[in-house]
C-alpha atoms as a PDB file:
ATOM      1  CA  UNK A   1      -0.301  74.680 102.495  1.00  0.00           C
ATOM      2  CA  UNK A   2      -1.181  73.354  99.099  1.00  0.00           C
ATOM      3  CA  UNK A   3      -0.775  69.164  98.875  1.00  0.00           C
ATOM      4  CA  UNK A   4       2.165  69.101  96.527  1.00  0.00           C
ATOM      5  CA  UNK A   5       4.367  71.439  98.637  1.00  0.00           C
ATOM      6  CA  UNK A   6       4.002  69.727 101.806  1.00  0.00           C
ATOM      7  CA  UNK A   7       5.406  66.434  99.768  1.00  0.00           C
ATOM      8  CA  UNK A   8       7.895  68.695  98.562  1.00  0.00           C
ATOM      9  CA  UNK A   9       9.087  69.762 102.177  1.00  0.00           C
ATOM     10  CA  UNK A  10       8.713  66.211 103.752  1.00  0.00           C
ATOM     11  CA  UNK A  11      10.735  64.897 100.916  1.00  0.00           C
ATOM     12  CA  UNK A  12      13.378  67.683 101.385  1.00  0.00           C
ATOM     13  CA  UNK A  13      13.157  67.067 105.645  1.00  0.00           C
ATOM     14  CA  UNK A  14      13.753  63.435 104.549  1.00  0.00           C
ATOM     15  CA  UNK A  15      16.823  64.010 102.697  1.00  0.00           C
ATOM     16  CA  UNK A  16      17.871  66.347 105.068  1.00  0.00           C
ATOM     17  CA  UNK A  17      17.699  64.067 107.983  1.00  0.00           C
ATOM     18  CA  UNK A  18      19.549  61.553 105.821  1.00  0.00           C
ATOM     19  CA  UNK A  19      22.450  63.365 104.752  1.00  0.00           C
ATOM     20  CA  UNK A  20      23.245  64.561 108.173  1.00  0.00           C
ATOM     21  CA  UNK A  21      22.881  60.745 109.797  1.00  0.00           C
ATOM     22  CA  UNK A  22      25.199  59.561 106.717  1.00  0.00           C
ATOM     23  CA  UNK A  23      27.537  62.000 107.830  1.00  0.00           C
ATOM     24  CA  UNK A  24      27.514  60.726 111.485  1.00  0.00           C
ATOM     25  CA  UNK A  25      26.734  57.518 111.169  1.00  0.00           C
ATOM     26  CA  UNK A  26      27.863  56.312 107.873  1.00  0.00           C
ATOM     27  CA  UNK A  27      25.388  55.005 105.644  1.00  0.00           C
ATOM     28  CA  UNK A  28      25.281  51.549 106.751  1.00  0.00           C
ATOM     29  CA  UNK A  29      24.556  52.389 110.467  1.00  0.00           C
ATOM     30  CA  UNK A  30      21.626  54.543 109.785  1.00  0.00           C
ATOM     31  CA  UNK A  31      18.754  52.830 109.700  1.00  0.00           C
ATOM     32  CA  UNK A  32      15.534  53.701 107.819  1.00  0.00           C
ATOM     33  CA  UNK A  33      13.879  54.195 111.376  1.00  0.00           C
ATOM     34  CA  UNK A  34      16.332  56.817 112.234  1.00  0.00           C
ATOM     35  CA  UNK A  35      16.159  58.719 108.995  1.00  0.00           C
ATOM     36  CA  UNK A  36      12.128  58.837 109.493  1.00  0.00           C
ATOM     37  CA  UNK A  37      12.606  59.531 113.203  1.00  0.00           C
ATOM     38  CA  UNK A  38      14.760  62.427 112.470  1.00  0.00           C
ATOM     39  CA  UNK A  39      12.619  63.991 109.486  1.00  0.00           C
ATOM     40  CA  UNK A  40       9.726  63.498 111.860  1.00  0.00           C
ATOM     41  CA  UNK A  41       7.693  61.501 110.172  1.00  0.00           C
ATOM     42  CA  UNK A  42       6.714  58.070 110.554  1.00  0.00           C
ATOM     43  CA  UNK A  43       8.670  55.132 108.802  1.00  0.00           C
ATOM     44  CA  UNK A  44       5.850  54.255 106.526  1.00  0.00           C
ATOM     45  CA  UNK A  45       5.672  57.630 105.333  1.00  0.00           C
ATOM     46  CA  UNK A  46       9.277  56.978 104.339  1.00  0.00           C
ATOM     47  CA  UNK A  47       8.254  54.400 102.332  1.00  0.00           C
ATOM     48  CA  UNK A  48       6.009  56.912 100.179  1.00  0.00           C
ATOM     49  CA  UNK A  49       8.802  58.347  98.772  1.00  0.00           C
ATOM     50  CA  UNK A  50      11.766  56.251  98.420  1.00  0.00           C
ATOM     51  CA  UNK A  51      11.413  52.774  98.294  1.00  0.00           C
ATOM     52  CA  UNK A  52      15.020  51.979 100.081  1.00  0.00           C
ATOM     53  CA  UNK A  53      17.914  53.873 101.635  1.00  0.00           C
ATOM     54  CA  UNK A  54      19.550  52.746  98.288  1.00  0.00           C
ATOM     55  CA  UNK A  55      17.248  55.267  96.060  1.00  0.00           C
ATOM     56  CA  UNK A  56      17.363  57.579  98.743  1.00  0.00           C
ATOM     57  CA  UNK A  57      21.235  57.854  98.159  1.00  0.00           C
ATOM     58  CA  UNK A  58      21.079  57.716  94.694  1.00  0.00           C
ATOM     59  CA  UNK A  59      18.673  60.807  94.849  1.00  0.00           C
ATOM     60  CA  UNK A  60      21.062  62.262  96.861  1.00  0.00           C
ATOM     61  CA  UNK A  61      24.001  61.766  95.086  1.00  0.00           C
ATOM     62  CA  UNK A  62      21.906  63.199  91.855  1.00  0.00           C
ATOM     63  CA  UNK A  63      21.413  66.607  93.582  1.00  0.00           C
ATOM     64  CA  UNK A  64      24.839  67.214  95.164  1.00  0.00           C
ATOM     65  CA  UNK A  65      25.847  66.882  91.346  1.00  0.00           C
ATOM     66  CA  UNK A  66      23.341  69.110  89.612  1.00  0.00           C
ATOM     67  CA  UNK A  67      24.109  71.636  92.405  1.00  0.00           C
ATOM     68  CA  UNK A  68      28.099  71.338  91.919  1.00  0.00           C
ATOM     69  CA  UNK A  69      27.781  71.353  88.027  1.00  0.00           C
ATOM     70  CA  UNK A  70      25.709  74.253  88.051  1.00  0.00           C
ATOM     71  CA  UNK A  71      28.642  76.030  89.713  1.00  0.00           C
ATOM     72  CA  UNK A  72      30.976  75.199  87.074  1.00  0.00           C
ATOM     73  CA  UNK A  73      30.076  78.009  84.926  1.00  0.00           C
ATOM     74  CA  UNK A  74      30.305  80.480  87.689  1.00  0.00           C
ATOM     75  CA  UNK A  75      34.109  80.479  87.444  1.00  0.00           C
ATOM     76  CA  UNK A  76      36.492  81.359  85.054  1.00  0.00           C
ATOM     77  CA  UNK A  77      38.893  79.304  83.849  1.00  0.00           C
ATOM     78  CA  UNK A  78      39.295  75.613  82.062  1.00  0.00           C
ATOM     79  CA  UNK A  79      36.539  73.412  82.511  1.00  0.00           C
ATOM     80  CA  UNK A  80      38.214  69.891  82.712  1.00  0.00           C
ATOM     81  CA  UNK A  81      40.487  70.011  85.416  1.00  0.00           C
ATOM     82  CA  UNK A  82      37.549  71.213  87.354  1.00  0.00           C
ATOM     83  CA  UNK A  83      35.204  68.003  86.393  1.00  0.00           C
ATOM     84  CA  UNK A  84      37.689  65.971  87.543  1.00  0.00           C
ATOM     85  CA  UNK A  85      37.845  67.338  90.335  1.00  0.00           C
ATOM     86  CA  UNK A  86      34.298  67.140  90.943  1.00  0.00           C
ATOM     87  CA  UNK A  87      34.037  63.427  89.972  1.00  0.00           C
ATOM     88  CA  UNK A  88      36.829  62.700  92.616  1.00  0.00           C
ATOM     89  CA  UNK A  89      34.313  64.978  95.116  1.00  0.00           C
ATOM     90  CA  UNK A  90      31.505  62.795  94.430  1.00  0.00           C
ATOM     91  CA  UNK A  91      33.454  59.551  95.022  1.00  0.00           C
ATOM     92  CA  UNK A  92      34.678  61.045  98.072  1.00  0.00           C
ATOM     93  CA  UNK A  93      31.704  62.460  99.517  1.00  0.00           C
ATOM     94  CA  UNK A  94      29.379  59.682  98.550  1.00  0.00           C
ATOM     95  CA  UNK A  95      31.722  56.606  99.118  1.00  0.00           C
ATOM     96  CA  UNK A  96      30.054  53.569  97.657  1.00  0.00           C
ATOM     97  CA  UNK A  97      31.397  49.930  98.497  1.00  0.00           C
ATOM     98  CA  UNK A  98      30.757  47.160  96.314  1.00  0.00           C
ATOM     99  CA  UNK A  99      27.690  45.672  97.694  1.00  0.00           C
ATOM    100  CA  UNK A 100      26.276  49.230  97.810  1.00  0.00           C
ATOM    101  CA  UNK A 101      26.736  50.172  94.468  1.00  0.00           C
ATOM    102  CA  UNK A 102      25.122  46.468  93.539  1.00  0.00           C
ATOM    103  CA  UNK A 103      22.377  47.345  95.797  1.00  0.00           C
ATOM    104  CA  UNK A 104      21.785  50.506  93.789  1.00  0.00           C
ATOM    105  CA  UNK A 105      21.732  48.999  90.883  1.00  0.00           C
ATOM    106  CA  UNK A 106      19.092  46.495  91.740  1.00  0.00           C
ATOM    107  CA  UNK A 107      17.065  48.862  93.676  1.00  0.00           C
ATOM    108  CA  UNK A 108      16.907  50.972  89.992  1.00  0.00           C
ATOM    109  CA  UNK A 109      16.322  48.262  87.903  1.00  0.00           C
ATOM    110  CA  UNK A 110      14.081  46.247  90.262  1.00  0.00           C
ATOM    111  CA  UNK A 111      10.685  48.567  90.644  1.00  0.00           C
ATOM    112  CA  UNK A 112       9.541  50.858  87.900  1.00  0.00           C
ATOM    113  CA  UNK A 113       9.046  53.570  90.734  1.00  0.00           C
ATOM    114  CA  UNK A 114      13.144  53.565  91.373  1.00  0.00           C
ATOM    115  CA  UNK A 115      13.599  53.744  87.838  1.00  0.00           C
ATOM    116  CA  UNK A 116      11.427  56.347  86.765  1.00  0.00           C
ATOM    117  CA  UNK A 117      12.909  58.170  89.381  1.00  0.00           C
ATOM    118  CA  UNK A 118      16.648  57.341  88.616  1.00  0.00           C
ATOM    119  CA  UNK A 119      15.555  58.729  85.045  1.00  0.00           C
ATOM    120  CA  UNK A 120      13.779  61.836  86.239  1.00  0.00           C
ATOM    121  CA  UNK A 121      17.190  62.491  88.136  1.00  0.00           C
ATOM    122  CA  UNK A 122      19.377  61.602  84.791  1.00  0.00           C
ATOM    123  CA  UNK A 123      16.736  64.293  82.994  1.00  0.00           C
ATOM    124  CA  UNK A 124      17.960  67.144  85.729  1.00  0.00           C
ATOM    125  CA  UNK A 125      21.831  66.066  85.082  1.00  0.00           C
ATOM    126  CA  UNK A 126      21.726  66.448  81.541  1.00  0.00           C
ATOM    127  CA  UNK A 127      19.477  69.779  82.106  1.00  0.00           C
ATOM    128  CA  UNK A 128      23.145  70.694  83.974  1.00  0.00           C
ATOM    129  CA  UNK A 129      25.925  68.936  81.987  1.00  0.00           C
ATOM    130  CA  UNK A 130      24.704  70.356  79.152  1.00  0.00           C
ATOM    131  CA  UNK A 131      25.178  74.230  79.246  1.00  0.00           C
ATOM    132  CA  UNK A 132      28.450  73.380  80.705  1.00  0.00           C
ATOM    133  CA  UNK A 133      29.440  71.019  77.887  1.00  0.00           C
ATOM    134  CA  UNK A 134      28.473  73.677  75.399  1.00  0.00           C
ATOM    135  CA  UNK A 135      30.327  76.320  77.255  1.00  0.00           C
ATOM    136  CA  UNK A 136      33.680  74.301  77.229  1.00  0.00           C
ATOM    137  CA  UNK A 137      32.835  74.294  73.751  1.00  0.00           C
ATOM    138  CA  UNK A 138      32.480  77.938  72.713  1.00  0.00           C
ATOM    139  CA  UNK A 139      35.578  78.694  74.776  1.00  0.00           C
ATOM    140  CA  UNK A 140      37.483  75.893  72.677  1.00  0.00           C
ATOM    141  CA  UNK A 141      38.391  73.682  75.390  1.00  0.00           C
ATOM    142  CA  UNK A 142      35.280  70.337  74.516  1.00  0.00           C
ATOM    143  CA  UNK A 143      35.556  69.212  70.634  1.00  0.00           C
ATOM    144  CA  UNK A 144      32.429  70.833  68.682  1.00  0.00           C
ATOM    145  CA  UNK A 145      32.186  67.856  65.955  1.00  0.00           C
ATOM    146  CA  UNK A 146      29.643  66.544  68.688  1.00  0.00           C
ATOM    147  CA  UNK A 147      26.720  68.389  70.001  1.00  0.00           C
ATOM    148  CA  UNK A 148      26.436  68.999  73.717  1.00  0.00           C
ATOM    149  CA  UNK A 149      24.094  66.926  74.374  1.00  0.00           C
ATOM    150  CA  UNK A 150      25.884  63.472  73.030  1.00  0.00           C
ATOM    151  CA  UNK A 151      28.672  64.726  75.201  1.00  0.00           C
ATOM    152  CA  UNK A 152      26.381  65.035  78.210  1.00  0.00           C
ATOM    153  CA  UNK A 153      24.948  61.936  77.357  1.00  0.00           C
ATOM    154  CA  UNK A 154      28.352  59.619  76.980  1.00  0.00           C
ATOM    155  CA  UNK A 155      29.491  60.914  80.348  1.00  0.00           C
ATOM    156  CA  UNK A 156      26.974  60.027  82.138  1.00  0.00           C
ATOM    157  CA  UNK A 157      26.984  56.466  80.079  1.00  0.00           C
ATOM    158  CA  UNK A 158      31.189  56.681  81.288  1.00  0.00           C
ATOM    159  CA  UNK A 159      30.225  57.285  84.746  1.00  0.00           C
ATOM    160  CA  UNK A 160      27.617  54.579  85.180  1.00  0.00           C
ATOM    161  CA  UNK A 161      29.548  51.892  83.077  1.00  0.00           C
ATOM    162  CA  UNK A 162      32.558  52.646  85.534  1.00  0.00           C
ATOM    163  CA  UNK A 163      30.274  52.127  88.332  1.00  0.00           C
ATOM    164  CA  UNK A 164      28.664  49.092  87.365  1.00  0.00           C
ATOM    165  CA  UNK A 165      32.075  46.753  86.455  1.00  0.00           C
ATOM    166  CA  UNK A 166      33.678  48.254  89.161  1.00  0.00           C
ATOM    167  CA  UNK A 167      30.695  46.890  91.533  1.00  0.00           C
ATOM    168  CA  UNK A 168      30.611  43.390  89.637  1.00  0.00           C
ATOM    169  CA  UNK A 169      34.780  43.424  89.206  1.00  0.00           C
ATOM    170  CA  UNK A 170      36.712  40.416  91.931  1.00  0.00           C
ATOM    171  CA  UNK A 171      39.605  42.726  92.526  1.00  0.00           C
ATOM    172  CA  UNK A 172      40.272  45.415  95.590  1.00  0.00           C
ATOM    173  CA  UNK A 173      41.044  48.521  93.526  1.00  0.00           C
ATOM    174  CA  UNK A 174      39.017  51.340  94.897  1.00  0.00           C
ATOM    175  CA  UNK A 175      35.802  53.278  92.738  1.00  0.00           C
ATOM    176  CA  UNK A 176      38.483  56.235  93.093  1.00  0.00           C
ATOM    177  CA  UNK A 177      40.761  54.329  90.729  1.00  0.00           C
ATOM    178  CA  UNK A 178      38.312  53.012  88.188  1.00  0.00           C
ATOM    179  CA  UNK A 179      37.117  56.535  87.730  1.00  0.00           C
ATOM    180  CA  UNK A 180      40.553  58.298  87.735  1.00  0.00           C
ATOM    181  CA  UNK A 181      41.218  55.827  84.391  1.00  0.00           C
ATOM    182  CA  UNK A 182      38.185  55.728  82.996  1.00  0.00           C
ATOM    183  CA  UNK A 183      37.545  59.191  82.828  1.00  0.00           C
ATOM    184  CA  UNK A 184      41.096  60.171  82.151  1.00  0.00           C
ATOM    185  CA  UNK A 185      40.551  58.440  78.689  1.00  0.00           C
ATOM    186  CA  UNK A 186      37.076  60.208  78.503  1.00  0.00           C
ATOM    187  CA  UNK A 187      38.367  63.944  78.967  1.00  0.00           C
ATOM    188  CA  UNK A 188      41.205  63.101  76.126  1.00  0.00           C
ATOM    189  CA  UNK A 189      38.448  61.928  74.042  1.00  0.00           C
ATOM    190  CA  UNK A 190      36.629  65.113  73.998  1.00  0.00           C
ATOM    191  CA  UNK A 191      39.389  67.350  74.459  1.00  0.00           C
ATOM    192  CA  UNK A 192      39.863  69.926  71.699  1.00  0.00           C
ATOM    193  CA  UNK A 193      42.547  68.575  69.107  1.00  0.00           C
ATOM    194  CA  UNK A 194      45.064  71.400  69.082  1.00  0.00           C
END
Protein backbone atom coordinates (compact mmCIF):
# COMPACT_ATOMS: atom_id res chain seq x y z
CA UNK A 1 0.00 0.00 0.00
CA UNK A 2 1.53 3.18 -1.28
CA UNK A 3 2.53 5.83 1.84
CA UNK A 4 -0.04 8.47 1.06
CA UNK A 5 -3.04 6.07 1.06
CA UNK A 6 -2.39 4.46 4.23
CA UNK A 7 -2.48 8.28 5.77
CA UNK A 8 -5.46 8.60 3.83
CA UNK A 9 -7.22 5.48 5.51
CA UNK A 10 -5.83 6.15 9.09
CA UNK A 11 -7.09 9.64 8.76
CA UNK A 12 -10.52 8.39 7.50
CA UNK A 13 -10.45 5.35 10.55
CA UNK A 14 -9.74 8.42 12.75
CA UNK A 15 -12.67 10.34 11.81
CA UNK A 16 -14.61 7.44 11.73
CA UNK A 17 -13.93 6.40 15.22
CA UNK A 18 -14.69 9.99 16.18
CA UNK A 19 -17.93 10.56 14.76
CA UNK A 20 -19.33 7.42 16.13
CA UNK A 21 -17.88 8.21 19.95
CA UNK A 22 -19.43 11.89 19.43
CA UNK A 23 -22.52 10.25 18.76
CA UNK A 24 -22.37 8.11 21.98
CA UNK A 25 -20.56 9.96 24.05
CA UNK A 26 -20.97 13.52 23.17
CA UNK A 27 -18.04 15.36 22.26
CA UNK A 28 -16.90 16.42 25.54
CA UNK A 29 -16.78 12.85 27.05
CA UNK A 30 -14.67 11.40 24.38
CA UNK A 31 -11.40 11.68 25.02
CA UNK A 32 -8.50 11.82 22.52
CA UNK A 33 -7.38 8.33 23.99
CA UNK A 34 -10.62 6.82 23.05
CA UNK A 35 -10.82 8.23 19.57
CA UNK A 36 -7.10 6.72 18.94
CA UNK A 37 -8.07 3.55 20.81
CA UNK A 38 -10.98 3.05 18.62
CA UNK A 39 -9.24 3.94 15.14
CA UNK A 40 -6.54 1.61 16.37
CA UNK A 41 -3.84 3.53 16.41
CA UNK A 42 -1.83 4.91 19.04
CA UNK A 43 -2.58 8.46 20.60
CA UNK A 44 0.54 10.00 19.26
CA UNK A 45 -0.30 8.98 15.93
CA UNK A 46 -3.40 11.06 16.57
CA UNK A 47 -1.44 13.82 17.07
CA UNK A 48 0.02 13.50 13.36
CA UNK A 49 -2.96 14.52 11.99
CA UNK A 50 -5.05 16.75 13.99
CA UNK A 51 -3.57 18.73 16.47
CA UNK A 52 -6.85 18.72 18.94
CA UNK A 53 -10.32 17.19 19.07
CA UNK A 54 -11.23 20.87 18.20
CA UNK A 55 -9.71 20.59 14.43
CA UNK A 56 -10.78 17.21 14.36
CA UNK A 57 -14.47 18.52 14.61
CA UNK A 58 -14.01 21.27 12.54
CA UNK A 59 -12.76 18.77 9.78
CA UNK A 60 -15.64 17.00 10.43
CA UNK A 61 -18.11 19.44 10.33
CA UNK A 62 -16.35 20.61 6.80
CA UNK A 63 -17.13 17.20 5.18
CA UNK A 64 -20.68 16.51 6.42
CA UNK A 65 -21.22 19.95 4.53
CA UNK A 66 -19.45 19.39 1.24
CA UNK A 67 -21.22 15.98 1.21
CA UNK A 68 -24.84 17.57 1.98
CA UNK A 69 -24.24 20.52 -0.50
CA UNK A 70 -23.23 18.32 -3.12
CA UNK A 71 -26.71 16.78 -2.82
CA UNK A 72 -28.43 19.93 -3.33
CA UNK A 73 -28.33 19.78 -6.98
CA UNK A 74 -29.56 16.29 -7.10
CA UNK A 75 -33.13 17.47 -6.45
CA UNK A 76 -35.47 19.46 -8.09
CA UNK A 77 -36.97 22.19 -6.77
CA UNK A 78 -36.01 25.78 -4.99
CA UNK A 79 -32.73 25.96 -3.63
CA UNK A 80 -33.18 28.23 -0.48
CA UNK A 81 -35.57 26.64 1.58
CA UNK A 82 -33.34 23.68 1.24
CA UNK A 83 -30.01 25.63 2.59
CA UNK A 84 -31.78 26.53 5.36
CA UNK A 85 -32.59 23.61 6.08
CA UNK A 86 -29.24 22.32 5.86
CA UNK A 87 -27.70 25.11 8.02
CA UNK A 88 -30.31 24.18 10.79
CA UNK A 89 -28.87 20.28 10.08
CA UNK A 90 -25.46 21.32 10.72
CA UNK A 91 -26.29 23.20 13.95
CA UNK A 92 -28.17 20.29 14.96
CA UNK A 93 -25.94 17.58 14.16
CA UNK A 94 -22.77 19.31 15.18
CA UNK A 95 -24.02 21.21 18.35
CA UNK A 96 -21.34 23.64 19.40
CA UNK A 97 -21.49 25.39 22.96
CA UNK A 98 -19.81 28.49 23.57
CA UNK A 99 -16.55 27.46 24.91
CA UNK A 100 -16.38 24.98 21.99
CA UNK A 101 -16.86 27.19 19.31
CA UNK A 102 -14.06 29.59 21.20
CA UNK A 103 -11.94 26.61 21.35
CA UNK A 104 -12.25 26.24 17.59
CA UNK A 105 -11.48 29.35 16.93
CA UNK A 106 -8.25 29.41 18.80
CA UNK A 107 -7.26 26.03 17.77
CA UNK A 108 -7.51 27.68 13.87
CA UNK A 109 -5.91 30.69 14.50
CA UNK A 110 -3.33 29.40 17.02
CA UNK A 111 -0.91 26.90 14.78
CA UNK A 112 -0.37 27.46 11.11
CA UNK A 113 -1.01 23.58 10.70
CA UNK A 114 -4.92 24.15 11.96
CA UNK A 115 -5.13 26.93 9.74
CA UNK A 116 -3.84 25.73 6.65
CA UNK A 117 -6.04 23.04 7.19
CA UNK A 118 -9.23 25.08 8.13
CA UNK A 119 -8.37 26.81 4.65
CA UNK A 120 -7.81 23.65 2.66
CA UNK A 121 -11.38 22.69 4.05
CA UNK A 122 -12.89 26.38 3.12
CA UNK A 123 -11.14 25.57 -0.59
CA UNK A 124 -13.43 22.14 -0.80
CA UNK A 125 -16.68 24.27 0.43
CA UNK A 126 -16.43 26.79 -2.07
CA UNK A 127 -15.44 23.88 -4.72
CA UNK A 128 -19.34 22.86 -3.48
CA UNK A 129 -21.23 26.13 -2.79
CA UNK A 130 -20.32 27.23 -5.88
CA UNK A 131 -22.03 25.09 -8.65
CA UNK A 132 -24.96 25.28 -6.42
CA UNK A 133 -24.90 29.08 -6.16
CA UNK A 134 -24.66 29.27 -9.92
CA UNK A 135 -27.41 26.81 -10.38
CA UNK A 136 -29.91 28.84 -8.16
CA UNK A 137 -28.84 31.35 -10.49
CA UNK A 138 -29.61 30.01 -13.96
CA UNK A 139 -32.94 28.77 -12.61
CA UNK A 140 -33.65 32.50 -11.38
CA UNK A 141 -34.00 31.86 -7.84
CA UNK A 142 -29.91 33.62 -6.50
CA UNK A 143 -29.50 37.37 -7.99
CA UNK A 144 -26.93 37.17 -11.08
CA UNK A 145 -25.52 40.92 -10.56
CA UNK A 146 -22.91 38.86 -8.41
CA UNK A 147 -20.86 36.03 -9.61
CA UNK A 148 -21.08 32.70 -7.84
CA UNK A 149 -18.25 32.75 -6.36
CA UNK A 150 -18.71 36.22 -4.19
CA UNK A 151 -21.91 34.54 -3.22
CA UNK A 152 -20.09 31.41 -2.07
CA UNK A 153 -17.66 33.46 -0.55
CA UNK A 154 -20.09 35.95 1.69
CA UNK A 155 -21.85 32.88 3.02
CA UNK A 156 -19.33 31.33 4.27
CA UNK A 157 -18.01 34.95 5.70
CA UNK A 158 -22.14 34.98 7.17
CA UNK A 159 -21.70 31.68 8.65
CA UNK A 160 -18.40 32.19 10.41
CA UNK A 161 -19.18 35.86 11.56
CA UNK A 162 -22.45 34.30 13.14
CA UNK A 163 -20.35 31.81 14.78
CA UNK A 164 -17.77 33.86 16.14
CA UNK A 165 -20.15 36.78 18.07
CA UNK A 166 -22.36 34.23 18.94
CA UNK A 167 -19.29 32.37 20.81
CA UNK A 168 -17.92 35.81 22.28
CA UNK A 169 -21.83 37.22 22.86
CA UNK A 170 -22.88 37.29 27.23
CA UNK A 171 -26.41 36.27 26.46
CA UNK A 172 -28.15 32.53 26.45
CA UNK A 173 -29.73 32.59 22.99
CA UNK A 174 -28.84 29.39 21.27
CA UNK A 175 -26.28 29.15 17.79
CA UNK A 176 -29.80 27.90 16.33
CA UNK A 177 -31.14 31.42 16.80
CA UNK A 178 -28.20 33.51 15.71
CA UNK A 179 -28.18 31.57 12.51
CA UNK A 180 -32.00 31.46 11.90
CA UNK A 181 -31.56 35.65 11.85
CA UNK A 182 -28.56 36.01 10.42
CA UNK A 183 -29.07 34.01 7.56
CA UNK A 184 -32.68 34.92 7.14
CA UNK A 185 -31.33 38.46 6.20
CA UNK A 186 -28.62 36.70 4.02
CA UNK A 187 -31.09 34.56 1.74
CA UNK A 188 -33.26 38.00 1.23
CA UNK A 189 -30.12 39.58 0.25
CA UNK A 190 -29.44 37.34 -2.58
CA UNK A 191 -32.81 36.43 -3.41
CA UNK A 192 -33.88 37.26 -6.96
CA UNK A 193 -35.76 40.75 -6.98
CA UNK A 194 -39.05 39.83 -8.60
Amino acid sequence: MKREQKKAETRLRIKEAALSLFAELGYENASIEQIAKQAGVAKGTFFNYFSSKEELICDLQGLFVIDQISKLTDNPGLLIPRMRLLLFQLVHDFPLGKPLARALFQAILGSPKALDAHNRMIGGLMEAIVPVVALGQQNGELRRDMPAEMIARLALQTYYGALFVWSMGGREEELSEQIAITFDLFFKGIAASS
